[in-house]
Protein backbone atom coordinates (compact mmCIF):
# COMPACT_ATOMS: atom_id res chain seq x y z
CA UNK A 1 4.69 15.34 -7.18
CA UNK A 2 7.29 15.76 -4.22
CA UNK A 3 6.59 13.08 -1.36
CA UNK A 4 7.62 15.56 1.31
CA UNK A 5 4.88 18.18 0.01
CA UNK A 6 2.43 16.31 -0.79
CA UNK A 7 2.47 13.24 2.05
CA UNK A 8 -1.14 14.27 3.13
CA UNK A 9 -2.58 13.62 -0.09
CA UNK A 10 -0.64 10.47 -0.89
CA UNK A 11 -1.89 9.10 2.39
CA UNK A 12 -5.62 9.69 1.58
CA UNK A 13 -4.61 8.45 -2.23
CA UNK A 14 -3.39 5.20 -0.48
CA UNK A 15 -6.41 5.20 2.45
CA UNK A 16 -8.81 5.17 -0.76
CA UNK A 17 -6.96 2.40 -2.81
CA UNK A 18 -7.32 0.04 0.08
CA UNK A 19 -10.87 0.77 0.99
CA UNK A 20 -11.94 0.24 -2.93
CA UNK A 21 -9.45 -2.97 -3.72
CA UNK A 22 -8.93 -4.27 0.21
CA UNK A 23 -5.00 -4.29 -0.82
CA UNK A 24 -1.81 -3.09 -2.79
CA UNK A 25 0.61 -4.64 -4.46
CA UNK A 26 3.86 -4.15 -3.39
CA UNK A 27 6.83 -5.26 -6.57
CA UNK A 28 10.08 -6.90 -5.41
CA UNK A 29 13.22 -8.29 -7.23
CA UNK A 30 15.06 -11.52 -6.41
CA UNK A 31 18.48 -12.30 -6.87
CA UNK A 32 17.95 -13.45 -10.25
CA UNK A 33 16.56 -9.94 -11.23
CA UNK A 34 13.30 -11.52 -11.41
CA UNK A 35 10.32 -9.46 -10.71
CA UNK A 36 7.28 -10.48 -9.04
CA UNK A 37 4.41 -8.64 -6.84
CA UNK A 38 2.84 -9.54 -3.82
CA UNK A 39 -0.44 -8.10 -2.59
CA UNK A 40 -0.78 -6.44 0.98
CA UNK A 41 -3.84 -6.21 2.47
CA UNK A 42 -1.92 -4.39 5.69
CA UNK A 43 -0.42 -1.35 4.92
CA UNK A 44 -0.16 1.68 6.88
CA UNK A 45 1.41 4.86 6.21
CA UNK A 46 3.07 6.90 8.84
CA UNK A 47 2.80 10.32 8.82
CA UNK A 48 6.45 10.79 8.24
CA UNK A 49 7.19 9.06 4.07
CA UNK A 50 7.42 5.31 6.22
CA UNK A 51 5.14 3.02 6.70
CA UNK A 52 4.72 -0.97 7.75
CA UNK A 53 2.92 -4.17 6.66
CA UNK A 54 2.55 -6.63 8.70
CA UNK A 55 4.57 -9.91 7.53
CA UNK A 56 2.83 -13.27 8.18
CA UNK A 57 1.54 -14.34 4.53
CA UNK A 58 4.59 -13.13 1.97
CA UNK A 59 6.95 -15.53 1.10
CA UNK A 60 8.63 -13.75 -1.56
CA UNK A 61 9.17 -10.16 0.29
CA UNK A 62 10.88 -11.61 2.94
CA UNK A 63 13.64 -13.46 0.61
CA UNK A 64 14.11 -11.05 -1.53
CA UNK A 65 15.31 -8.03 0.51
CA UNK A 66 18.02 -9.88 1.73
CA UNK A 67 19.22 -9.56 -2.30
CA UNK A 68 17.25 -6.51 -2.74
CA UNK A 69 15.66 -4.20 -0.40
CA UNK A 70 14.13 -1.64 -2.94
CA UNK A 71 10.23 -1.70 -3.70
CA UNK A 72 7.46 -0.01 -5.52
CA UNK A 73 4.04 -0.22 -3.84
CA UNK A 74 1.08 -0.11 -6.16
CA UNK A 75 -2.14 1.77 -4.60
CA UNK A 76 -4.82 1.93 -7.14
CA UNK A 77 -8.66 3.57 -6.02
CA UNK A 78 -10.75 1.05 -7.58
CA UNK A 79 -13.96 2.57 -6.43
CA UNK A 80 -16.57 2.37 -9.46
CA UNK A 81 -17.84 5.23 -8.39
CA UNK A 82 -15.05 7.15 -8.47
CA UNK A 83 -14.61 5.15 -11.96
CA UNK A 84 -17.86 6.47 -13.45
CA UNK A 85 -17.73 9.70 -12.05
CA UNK A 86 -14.13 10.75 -14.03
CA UNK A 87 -15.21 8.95 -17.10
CA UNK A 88 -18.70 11.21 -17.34
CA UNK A 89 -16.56 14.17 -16.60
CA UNK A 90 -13.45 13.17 -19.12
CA UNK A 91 -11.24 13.90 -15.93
CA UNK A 92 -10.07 12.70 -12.65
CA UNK A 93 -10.28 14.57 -9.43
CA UNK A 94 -7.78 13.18 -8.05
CA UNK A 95 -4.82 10.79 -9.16
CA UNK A 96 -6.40 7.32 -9.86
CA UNK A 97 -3.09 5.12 -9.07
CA UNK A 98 0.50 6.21 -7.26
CA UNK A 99 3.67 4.38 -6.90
CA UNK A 100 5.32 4.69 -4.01
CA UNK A 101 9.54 3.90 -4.08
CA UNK A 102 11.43 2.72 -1.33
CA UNK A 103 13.24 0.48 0.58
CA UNK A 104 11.93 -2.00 3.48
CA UNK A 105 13.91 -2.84 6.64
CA UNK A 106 14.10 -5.24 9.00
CA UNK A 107 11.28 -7.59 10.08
CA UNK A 108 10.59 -7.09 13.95
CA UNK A 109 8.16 -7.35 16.52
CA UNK A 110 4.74 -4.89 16.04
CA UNK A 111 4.34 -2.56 18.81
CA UNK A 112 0.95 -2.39 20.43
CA UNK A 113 -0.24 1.01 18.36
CA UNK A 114 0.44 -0.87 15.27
CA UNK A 115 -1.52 -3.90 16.37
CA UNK A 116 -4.52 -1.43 17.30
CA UNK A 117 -3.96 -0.05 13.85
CA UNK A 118 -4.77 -3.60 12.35
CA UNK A 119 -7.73 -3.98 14.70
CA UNK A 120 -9.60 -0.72 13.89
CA UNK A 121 -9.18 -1.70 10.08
CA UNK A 122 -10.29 -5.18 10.19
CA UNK A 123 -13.29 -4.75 12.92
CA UNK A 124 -15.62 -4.80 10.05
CA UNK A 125 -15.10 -8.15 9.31
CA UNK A 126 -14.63 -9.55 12.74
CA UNK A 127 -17.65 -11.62 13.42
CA UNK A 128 -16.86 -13.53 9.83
CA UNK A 129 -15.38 -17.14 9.89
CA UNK A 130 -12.45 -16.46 8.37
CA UNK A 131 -11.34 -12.94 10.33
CA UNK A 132 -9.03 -14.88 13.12
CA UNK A 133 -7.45 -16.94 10.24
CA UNK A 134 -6.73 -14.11 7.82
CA UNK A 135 -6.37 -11.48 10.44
CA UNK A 136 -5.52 -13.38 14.24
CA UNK A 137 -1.98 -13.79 15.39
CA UNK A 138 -0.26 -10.79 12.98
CA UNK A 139 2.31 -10.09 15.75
CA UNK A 140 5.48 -9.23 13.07
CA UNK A 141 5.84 -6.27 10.36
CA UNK A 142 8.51 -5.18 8.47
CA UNK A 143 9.12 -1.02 7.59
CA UNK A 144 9.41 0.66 4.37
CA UNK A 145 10.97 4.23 4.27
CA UNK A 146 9.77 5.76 1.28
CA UNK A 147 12.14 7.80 -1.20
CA UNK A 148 9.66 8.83 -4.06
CA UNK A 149 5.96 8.98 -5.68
CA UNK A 150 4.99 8.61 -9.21
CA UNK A 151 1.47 9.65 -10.20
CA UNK A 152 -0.22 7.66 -12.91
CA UNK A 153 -0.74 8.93 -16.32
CA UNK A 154 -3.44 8.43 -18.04
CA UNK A 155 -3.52 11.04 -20.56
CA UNK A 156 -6.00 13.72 -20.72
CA UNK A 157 -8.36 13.30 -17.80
CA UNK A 158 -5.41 14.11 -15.56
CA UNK A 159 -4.63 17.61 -17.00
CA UNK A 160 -5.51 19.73 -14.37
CA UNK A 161 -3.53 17.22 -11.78
């Protein structure tokens, strides 16, 4: 799958994973070589292989670039009916996980389309207690340019992908 080509698709792919699991998980490496994965619940993909997250909750991310700045973001459509529906067919109609490659850069200041961005995906849970915690004061993000995507295998039931 080329990542120029097919940045449309990976979008949706990645729109999907984060309406089915509310997050991805985005893999890092410390200066020990030591892997670990954090999980982003504020993602967005540009149209043009970048994207941001905004940084107020990772504590790993943020020490580990400075060592290591490459990353693999994990977006996986967890929708059970998209489960069931591949499963009863013995195939997938579309790619059921991706892994996106890249590198982030440096933390800085959102702009004020960004912090719409995180508005208009969070307004469904705005009247809940815990929105202005989780969600209120998310004024810094950090950008990822993206170098590669890797589909998922899983066998047969992604033949035809």
């Amino acid at each position: 799958m080329d990542i120029n080509t097919n940045w449309k698709e990976i979008r949706m792919h990645f729109s999907k994973s984060f309406k089915s699991s509310l997050h991805v998980s985005i893999a890092s490496v410390n200066a020990e070589n030591n892997p670990t994965v954090t999980p982003i619940g504020s993602l967005f993909l540009n149209d043009d292989q970048t994207g941001f997250y905004f940084e107020k909750y990772p504590t790993k991310l943020p020490v580990n670039v400075s060592s290591n700045p490459n990353v693999c973001v994990l977006g996986v459509n967890s929708s059970k009916w998209f489960w069931v529906k591949s499963l009863f067919k013995e195939k997938f109609s579309s790619a059921p996980a991706m892994k996106l490659y890249g590198t982030l850069g440096e933390k800085r200041k959102a702009t004020e389309d960004e912090n719409r961005a995180l508005v208009r995906r969070m307004r469904s849970t705005n009247t809940l207690k815990g929105h202005t915690y989780l969600w209120g004061k998310m004024d810094s993000v950090r950008e990822i340019t993206f170098t590669r995507v890797e589909k998922i295998n899983l066998g047969k039931m992604m033949a035809k992908l």
